[in-house]
N, C-alpha and C. Protein backbone atom coordinates (compact mmCIF):
# COMPACT_ATOMS: atom_id res chain seq x y z
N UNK A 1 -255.77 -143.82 -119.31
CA UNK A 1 -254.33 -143.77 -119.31
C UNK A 1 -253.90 -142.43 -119.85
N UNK A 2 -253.97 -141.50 -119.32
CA UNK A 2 -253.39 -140.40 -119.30
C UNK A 2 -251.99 -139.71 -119.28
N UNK A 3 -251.52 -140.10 -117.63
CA UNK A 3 -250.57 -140.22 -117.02
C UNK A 3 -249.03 -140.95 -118.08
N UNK A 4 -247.85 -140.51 -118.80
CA UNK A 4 -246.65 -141.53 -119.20
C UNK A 4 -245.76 -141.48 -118.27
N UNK A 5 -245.33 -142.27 -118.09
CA UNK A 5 -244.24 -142.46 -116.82
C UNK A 5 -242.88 -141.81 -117.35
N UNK A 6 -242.29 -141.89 -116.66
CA UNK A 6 -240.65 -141.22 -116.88
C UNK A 6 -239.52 -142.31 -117.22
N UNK A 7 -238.83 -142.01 -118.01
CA UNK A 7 -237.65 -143.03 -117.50
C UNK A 7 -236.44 -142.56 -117.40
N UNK A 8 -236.40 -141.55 -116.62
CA UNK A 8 -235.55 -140.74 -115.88
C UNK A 8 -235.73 -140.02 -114.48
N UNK A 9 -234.51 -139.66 -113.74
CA UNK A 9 -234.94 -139.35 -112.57
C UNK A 9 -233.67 -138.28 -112.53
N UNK A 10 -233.89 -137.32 -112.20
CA UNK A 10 -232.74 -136.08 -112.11
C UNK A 10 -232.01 -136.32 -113.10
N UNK A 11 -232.50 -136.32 -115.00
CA UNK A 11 -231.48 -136.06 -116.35
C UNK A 11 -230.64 -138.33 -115.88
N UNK A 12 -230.44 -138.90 -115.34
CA UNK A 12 -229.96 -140.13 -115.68
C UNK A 12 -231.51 -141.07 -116.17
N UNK A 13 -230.97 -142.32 -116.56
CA UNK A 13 -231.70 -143.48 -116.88
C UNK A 13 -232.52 -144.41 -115.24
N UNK A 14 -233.64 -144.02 -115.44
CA UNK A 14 -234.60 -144.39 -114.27
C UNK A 14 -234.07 -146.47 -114.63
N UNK A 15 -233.32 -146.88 -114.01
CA UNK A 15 -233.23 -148.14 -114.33
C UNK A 15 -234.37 -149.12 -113.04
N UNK A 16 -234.98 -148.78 -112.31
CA UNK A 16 -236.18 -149.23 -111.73
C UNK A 16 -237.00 -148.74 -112.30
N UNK A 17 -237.41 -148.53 -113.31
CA UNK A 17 -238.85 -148.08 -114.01
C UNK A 17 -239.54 -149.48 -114.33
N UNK A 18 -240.97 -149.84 -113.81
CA UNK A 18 -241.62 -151.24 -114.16
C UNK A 18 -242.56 -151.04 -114.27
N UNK A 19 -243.46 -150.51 -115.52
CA UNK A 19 -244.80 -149.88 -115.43
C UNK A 19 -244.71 -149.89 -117.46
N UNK A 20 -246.06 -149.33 -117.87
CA UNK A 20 -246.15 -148.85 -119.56
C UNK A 20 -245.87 -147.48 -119.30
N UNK A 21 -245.38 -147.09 -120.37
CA UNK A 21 -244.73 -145.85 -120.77
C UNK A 21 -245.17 -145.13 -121.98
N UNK A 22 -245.51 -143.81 -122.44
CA UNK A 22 -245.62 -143.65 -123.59
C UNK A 22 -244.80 -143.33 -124.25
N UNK A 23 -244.83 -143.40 -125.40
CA UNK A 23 -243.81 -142.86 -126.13
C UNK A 23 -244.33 -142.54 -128.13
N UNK A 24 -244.04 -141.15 -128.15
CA UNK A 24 -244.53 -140.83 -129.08
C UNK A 24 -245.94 -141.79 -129.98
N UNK A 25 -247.50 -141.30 -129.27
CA UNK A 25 -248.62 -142.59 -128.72
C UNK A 25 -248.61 -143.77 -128.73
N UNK A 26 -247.62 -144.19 -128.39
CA UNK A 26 -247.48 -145.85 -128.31
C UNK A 26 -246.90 -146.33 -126.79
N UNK A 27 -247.71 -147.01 -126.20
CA UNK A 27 -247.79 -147.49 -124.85
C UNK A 27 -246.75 -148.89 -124.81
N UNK A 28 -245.91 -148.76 -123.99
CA UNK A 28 -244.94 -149.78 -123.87
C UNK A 28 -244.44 -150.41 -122.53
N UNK A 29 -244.31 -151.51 -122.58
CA UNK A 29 -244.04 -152.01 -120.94
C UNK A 29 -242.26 -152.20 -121.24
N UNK A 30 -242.22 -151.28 -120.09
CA UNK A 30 -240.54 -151.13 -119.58
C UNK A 30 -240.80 -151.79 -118.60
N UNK A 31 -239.06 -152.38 -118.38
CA UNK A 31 -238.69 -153.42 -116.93
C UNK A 31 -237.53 -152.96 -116.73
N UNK A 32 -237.27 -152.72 -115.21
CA UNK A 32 -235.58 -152.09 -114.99
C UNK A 32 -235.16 -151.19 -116.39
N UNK A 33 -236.20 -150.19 -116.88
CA UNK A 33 -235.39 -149.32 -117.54
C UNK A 33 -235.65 -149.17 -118.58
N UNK A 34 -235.92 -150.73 -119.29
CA UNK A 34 -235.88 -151.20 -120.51
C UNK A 34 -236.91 -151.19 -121.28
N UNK A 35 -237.60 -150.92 -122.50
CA UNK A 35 -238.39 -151.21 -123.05
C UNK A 35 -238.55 -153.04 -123.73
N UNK A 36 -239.47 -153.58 -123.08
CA UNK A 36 -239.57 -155.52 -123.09
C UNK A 36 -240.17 -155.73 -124.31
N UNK A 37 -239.48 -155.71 -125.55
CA UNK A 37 -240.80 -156.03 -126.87
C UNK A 37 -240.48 -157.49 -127.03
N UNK A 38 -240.04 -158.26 -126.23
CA UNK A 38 -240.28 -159.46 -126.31
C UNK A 38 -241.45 -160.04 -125.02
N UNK A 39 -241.99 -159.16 -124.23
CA UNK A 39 -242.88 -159.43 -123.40
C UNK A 39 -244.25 -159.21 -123.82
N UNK A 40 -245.26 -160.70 -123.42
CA UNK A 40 -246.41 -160.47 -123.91
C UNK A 40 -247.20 -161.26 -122.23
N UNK A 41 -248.04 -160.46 -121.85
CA UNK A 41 -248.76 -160.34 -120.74
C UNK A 41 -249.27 -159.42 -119.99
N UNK A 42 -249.56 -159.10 -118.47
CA UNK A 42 -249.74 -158.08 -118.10
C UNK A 42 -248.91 -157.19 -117.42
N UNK A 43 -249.32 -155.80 -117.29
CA UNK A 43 -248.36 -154.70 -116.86
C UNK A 43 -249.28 -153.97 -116.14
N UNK A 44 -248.92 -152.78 -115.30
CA UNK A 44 -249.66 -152.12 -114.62
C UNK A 44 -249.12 -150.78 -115.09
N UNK A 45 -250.30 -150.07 -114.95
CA UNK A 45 -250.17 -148.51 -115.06
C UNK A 45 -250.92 -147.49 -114.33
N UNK A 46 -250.28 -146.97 -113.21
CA UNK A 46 -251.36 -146.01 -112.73
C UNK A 46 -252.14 -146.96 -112.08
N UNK A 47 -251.94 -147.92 -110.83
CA UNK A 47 -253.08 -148.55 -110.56
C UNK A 47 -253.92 -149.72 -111.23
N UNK A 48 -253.32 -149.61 -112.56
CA UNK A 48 -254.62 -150.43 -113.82
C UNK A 48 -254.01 -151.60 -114.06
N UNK A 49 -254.31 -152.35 -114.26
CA UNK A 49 -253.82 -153.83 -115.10
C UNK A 49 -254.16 -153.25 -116.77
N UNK A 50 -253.10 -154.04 -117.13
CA UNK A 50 -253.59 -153.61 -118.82
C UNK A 50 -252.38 -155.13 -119.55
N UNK A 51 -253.06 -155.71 -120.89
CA UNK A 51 -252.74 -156.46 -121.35
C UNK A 51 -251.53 -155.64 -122.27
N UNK A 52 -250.57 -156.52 -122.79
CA UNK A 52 -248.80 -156.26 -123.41
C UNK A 52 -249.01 -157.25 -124.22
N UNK A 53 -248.98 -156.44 -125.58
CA UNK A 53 -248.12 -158.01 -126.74
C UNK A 53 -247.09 -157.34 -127.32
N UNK A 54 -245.80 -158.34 -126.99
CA UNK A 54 -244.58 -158.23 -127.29
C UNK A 54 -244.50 -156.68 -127.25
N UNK A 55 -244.41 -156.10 -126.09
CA UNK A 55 -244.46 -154.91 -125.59
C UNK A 55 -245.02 -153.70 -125.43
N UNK A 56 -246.10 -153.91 -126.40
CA UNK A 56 -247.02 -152.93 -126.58
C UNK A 56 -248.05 -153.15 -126.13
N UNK A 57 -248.93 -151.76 -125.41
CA UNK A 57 -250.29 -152.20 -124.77
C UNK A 57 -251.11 -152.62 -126.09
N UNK A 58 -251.63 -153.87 -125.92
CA UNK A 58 -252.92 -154.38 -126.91
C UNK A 58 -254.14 -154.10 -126.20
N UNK A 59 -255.22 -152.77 -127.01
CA UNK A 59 -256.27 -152.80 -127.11
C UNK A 59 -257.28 -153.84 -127.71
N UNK A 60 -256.75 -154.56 -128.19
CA UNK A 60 -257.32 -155.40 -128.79
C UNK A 60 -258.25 -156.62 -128.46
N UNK A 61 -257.33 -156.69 -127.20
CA UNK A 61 -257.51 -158.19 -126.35
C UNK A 61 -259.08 -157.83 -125.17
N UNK A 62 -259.84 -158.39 -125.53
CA UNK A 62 -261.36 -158.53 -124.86
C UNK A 62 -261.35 -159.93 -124.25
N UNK A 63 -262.04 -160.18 -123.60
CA UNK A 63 -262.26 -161.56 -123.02
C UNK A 63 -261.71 -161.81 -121.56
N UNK A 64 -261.83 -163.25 -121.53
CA UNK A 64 -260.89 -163.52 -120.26
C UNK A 64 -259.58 -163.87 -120.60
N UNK A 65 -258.91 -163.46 -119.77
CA UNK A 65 -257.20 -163.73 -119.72
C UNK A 65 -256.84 -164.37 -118.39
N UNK A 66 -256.52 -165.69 -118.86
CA UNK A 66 -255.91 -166.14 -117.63
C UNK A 66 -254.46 -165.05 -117.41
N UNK A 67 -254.43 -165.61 -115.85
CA UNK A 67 -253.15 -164.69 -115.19
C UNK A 67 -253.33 -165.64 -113.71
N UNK A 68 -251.89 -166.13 -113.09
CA UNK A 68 -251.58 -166.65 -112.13
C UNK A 68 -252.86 -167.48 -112.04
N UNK A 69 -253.19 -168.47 -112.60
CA UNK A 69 -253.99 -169.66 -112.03
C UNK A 69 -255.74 -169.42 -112.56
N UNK A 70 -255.88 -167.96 -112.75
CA UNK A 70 -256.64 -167.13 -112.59
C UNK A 70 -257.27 -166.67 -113.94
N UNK A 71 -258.33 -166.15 -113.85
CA UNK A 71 -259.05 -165.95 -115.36
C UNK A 71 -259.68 -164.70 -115.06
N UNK A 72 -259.40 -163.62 -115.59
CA UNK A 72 -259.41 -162.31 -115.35
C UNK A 72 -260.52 -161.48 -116.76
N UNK A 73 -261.29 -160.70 -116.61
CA UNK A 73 -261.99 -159.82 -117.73
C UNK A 73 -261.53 -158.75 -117.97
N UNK A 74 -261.02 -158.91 -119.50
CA UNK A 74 -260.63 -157.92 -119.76
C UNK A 74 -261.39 -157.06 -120.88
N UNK A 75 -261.36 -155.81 -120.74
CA UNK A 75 -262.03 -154.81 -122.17
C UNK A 75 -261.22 -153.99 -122.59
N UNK A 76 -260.34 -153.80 -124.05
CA UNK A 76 -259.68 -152.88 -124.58
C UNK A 76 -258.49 -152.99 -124.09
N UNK A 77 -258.05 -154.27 -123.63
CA UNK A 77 -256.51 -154.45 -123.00
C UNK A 77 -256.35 -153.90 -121.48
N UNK A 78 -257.81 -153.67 -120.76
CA UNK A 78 -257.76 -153.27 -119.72
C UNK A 78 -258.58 -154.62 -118.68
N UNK A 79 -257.79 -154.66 -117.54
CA UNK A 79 -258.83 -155.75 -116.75
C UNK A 79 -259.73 -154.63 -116.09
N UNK A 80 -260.99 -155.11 -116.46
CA UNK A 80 -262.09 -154.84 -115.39
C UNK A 80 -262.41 -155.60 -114.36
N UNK A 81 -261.74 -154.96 -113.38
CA UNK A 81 -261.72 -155.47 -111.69
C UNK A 81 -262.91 -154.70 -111.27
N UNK A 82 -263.18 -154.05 -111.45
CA UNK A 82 -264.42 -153.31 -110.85
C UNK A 82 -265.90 -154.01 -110.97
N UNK A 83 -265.92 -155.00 -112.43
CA UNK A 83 -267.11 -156.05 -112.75
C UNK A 83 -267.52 -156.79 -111.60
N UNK A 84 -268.86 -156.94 -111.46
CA UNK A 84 -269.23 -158.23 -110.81
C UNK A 84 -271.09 -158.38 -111.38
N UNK A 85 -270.76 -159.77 -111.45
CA UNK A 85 -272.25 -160.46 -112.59
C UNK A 85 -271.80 -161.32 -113.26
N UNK A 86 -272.82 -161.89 -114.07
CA UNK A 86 -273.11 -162.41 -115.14
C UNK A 86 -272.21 -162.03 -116.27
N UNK A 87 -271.70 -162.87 -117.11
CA UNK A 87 -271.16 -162.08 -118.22
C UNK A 87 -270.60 -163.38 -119.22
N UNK A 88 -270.94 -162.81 -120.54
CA UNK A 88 -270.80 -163.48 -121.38
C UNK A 88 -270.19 -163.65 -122.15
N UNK A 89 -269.09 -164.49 -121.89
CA UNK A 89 -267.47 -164.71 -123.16
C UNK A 89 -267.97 -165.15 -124.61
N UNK A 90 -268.50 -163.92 -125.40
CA UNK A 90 -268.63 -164.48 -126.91
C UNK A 90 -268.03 -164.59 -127.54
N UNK A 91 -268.01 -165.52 -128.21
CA UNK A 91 -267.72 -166.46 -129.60
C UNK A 91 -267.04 -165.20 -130.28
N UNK A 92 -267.87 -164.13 -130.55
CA UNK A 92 -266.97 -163.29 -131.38
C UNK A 92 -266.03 -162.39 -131.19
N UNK A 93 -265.23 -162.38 -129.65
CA UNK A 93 -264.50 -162.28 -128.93
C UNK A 93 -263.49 -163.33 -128.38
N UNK A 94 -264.12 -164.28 -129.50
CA UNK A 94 -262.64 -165.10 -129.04
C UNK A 94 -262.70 -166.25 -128.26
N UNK A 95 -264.10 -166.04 -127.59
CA UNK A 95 -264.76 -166.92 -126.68
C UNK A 95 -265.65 -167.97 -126.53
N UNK A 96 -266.05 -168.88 -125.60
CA UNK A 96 -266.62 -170.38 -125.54
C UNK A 96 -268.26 -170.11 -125.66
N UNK A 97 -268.54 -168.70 -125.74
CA UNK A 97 -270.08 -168.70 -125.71
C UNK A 97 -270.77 -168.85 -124.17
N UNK A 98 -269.78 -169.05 -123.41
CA UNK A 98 -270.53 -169.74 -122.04
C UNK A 98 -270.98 -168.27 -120.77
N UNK A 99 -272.00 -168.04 -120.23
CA UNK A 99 -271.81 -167.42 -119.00
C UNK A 99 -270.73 -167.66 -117.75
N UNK A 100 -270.14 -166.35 -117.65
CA UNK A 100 -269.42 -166.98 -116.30
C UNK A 100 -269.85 -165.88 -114.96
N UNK A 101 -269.50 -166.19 -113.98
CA UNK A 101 -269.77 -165.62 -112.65
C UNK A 101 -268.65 -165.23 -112.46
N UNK A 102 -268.64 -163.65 -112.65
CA UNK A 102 -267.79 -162.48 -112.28
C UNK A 102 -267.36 -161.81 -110.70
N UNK A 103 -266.71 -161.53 -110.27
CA UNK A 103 -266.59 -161.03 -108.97
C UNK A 103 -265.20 -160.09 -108.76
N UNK A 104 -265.02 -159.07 -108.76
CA UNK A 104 -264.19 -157.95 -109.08
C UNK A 104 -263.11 -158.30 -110.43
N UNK A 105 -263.44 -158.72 -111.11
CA UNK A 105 -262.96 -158.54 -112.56
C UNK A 105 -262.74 -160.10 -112.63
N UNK A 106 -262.87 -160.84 -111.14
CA UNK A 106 -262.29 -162.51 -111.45
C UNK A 106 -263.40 -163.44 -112.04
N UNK A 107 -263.34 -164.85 -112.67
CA UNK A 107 -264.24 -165.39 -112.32
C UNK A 107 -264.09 -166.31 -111.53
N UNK A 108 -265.23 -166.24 -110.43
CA UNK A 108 -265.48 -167.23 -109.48
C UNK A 108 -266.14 -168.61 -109.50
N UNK A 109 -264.98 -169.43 -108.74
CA UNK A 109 -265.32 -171.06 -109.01
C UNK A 109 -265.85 -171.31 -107.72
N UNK A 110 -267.41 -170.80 -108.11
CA UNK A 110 -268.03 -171.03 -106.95
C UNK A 110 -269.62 -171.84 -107.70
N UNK A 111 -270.65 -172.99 -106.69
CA UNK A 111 -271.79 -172.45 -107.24
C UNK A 111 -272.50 -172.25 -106.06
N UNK A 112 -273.88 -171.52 -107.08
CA UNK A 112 -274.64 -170.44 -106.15
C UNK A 112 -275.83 -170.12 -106.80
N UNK A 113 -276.59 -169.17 -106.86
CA UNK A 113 -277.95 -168.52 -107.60
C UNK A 113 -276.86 -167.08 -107.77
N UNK A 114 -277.38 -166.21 -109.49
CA UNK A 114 -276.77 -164.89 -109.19
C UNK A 114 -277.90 -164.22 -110.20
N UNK A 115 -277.81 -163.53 -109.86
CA UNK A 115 -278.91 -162.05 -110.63
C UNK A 115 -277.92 -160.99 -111.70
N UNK A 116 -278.76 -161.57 -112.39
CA UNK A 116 -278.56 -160.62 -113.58
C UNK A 116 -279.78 -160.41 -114.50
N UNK A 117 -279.81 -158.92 -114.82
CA UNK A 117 -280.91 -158.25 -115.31
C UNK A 117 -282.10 -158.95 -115.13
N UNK A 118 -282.23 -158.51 -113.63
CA UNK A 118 -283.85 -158.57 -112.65
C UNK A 118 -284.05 -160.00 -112.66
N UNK A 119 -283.60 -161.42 -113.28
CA UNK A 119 -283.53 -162.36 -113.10
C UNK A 119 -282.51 -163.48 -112.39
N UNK A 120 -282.94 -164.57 -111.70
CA UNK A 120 -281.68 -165.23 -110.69
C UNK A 120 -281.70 -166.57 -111.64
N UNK A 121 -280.22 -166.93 -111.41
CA UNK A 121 -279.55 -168.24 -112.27
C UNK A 121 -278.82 -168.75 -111.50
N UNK A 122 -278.43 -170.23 -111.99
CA UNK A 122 -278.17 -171.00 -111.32
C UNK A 122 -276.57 -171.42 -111.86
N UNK A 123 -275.67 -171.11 -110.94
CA UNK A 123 -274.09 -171.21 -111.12
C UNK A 123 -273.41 -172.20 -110.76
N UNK A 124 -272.65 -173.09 -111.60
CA UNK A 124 -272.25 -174.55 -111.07
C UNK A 124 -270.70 -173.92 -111.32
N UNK A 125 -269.78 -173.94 -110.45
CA UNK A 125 -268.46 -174.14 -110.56
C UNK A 125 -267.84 -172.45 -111.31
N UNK A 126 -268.77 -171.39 -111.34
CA UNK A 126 -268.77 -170.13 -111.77
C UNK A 126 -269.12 -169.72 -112.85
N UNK A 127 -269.53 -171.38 -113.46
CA UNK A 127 -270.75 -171.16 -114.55
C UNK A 127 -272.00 -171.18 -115.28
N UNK A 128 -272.73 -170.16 -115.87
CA UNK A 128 -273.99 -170.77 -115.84
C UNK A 128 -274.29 -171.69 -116.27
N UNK A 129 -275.43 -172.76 -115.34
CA UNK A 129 -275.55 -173.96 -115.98
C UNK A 129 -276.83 -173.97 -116.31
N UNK A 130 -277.11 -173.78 -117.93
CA UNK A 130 -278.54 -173.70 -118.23
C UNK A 130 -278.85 -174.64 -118.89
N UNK A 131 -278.26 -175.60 -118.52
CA UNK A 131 -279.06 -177.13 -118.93
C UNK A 131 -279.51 -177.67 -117.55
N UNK A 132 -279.65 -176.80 -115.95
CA UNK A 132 -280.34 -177.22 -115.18
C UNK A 132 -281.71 -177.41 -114.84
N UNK A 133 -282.25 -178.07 -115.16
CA UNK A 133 -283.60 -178.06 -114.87
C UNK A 133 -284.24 -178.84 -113.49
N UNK A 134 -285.39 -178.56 -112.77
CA UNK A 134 -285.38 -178.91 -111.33
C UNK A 134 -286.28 -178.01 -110.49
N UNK A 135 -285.86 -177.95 -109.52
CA UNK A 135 -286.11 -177.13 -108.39
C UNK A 135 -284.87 -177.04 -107.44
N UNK A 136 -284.89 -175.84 -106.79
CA UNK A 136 -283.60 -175.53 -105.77
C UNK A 136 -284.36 -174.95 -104.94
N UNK A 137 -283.62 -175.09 -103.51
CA UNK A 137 -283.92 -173.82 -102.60
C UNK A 137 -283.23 -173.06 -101.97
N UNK A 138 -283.70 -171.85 -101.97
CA UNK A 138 -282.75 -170.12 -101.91
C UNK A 138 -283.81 -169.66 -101.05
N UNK A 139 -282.90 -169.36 -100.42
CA UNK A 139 -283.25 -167.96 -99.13
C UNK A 139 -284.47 -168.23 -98.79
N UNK A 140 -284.61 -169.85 -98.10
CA UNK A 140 -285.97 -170.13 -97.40
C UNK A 140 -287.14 -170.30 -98.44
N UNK A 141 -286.73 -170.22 -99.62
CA UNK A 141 -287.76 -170.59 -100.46
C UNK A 141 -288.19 -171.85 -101.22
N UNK A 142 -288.61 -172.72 -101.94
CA UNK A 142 -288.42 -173.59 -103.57
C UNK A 142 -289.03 -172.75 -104.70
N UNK A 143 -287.41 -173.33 -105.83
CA UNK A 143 -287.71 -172.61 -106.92
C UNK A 143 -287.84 -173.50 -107.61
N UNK A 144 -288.52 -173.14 -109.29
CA UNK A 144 -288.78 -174.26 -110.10
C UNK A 144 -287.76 -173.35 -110.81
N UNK A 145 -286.29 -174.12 -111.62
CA UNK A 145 -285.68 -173.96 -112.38
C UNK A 145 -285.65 -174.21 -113.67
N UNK A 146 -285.65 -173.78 -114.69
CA UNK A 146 -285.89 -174.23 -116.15
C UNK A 146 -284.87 -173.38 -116.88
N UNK A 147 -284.05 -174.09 -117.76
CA UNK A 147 -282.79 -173.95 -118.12
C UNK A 147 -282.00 -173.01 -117.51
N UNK A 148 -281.62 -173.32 -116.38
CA UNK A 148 -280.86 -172.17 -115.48
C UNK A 148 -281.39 -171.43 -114.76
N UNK A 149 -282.58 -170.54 -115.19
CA UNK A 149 -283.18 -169.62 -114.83
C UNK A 149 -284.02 -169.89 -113.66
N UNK A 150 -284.73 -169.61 -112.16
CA UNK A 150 -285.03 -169.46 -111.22
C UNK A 150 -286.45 -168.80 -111.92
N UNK A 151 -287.78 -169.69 -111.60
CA UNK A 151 -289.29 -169.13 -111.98
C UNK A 151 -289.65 -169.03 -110.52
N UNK A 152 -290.58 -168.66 -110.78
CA UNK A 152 -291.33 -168.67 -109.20
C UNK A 152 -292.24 -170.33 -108.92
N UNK A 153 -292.45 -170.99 -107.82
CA UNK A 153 -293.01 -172.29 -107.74
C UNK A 153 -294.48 -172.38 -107.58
């Protein structure tokens, strides 16, 4: 975040301005004009999603953030849309401890097998489920599964 927006346009008051703004280093979500310090959610800047508490960009906020229905990853008050994998909402972030299945910054309520670091797991509903134990079969194969994880048979 480089870029501060204006909230002016030829010397008047830019009253369509809807984006964060800086202002003497403090990042702020304006609406029609206004600076919103009663708004806490997301804002865009430059392309970016970025998390707002009570008007100010919060670096703070890590984890997932729901948004429209939706459960989004965020790092440093920024969504990472660019993610896709494995990833792990910790406890000391605020979070359930659980793996979830990532897919451009969303998580996906899907299940499936997914790879992460050189190993494949087993995804129930977009999460890992490592109390599966069994066998599955993937891509023409059988696997022997043991807590989530995909061994060879």
């Amino acid at each position: 975040m480089t870029e501060a927006c204006s909230l002016s346009k030829n010397g008047l008051i830019d009253f369509e301005a809807n984006e964060l703004c800086l202002y003497e280093d403090v990042w702020y979500y304006v609406s029609l004009g206004e600076v919103q310090l009663q708004y806490t959610g997301l804002a865009i800047h430059d392309g970016a999603w970025f998390y707002v508490t009570d008007g100010i960009l919060d670096t703070t906020v890590n984890g997932l953030i729901p948004y429209d229905g939706e459960d989004f990853l965020a790092a440093a008050g920024r969504l990472v849309l660019e993610y896709s994998g494995l990833w792990l909402n910790s406890v000391t972030i605020g979070g359930d401890n659980q793996w979830y299945f990532i897919g451009s910054g969303m998580v996906q309520n899907v299940s499936c097998v997914a790879l992460y670091d050189g190993a494949w797991f087993v995804v129930e509903k977009g999460i890992l489920d490592s109390d599966y134990n069994g066998t599955i079969e993937y891509d023409g194969a059988v696997f022997t599964v043991v807590n989530g994880q995909l061994c060879a048979a």
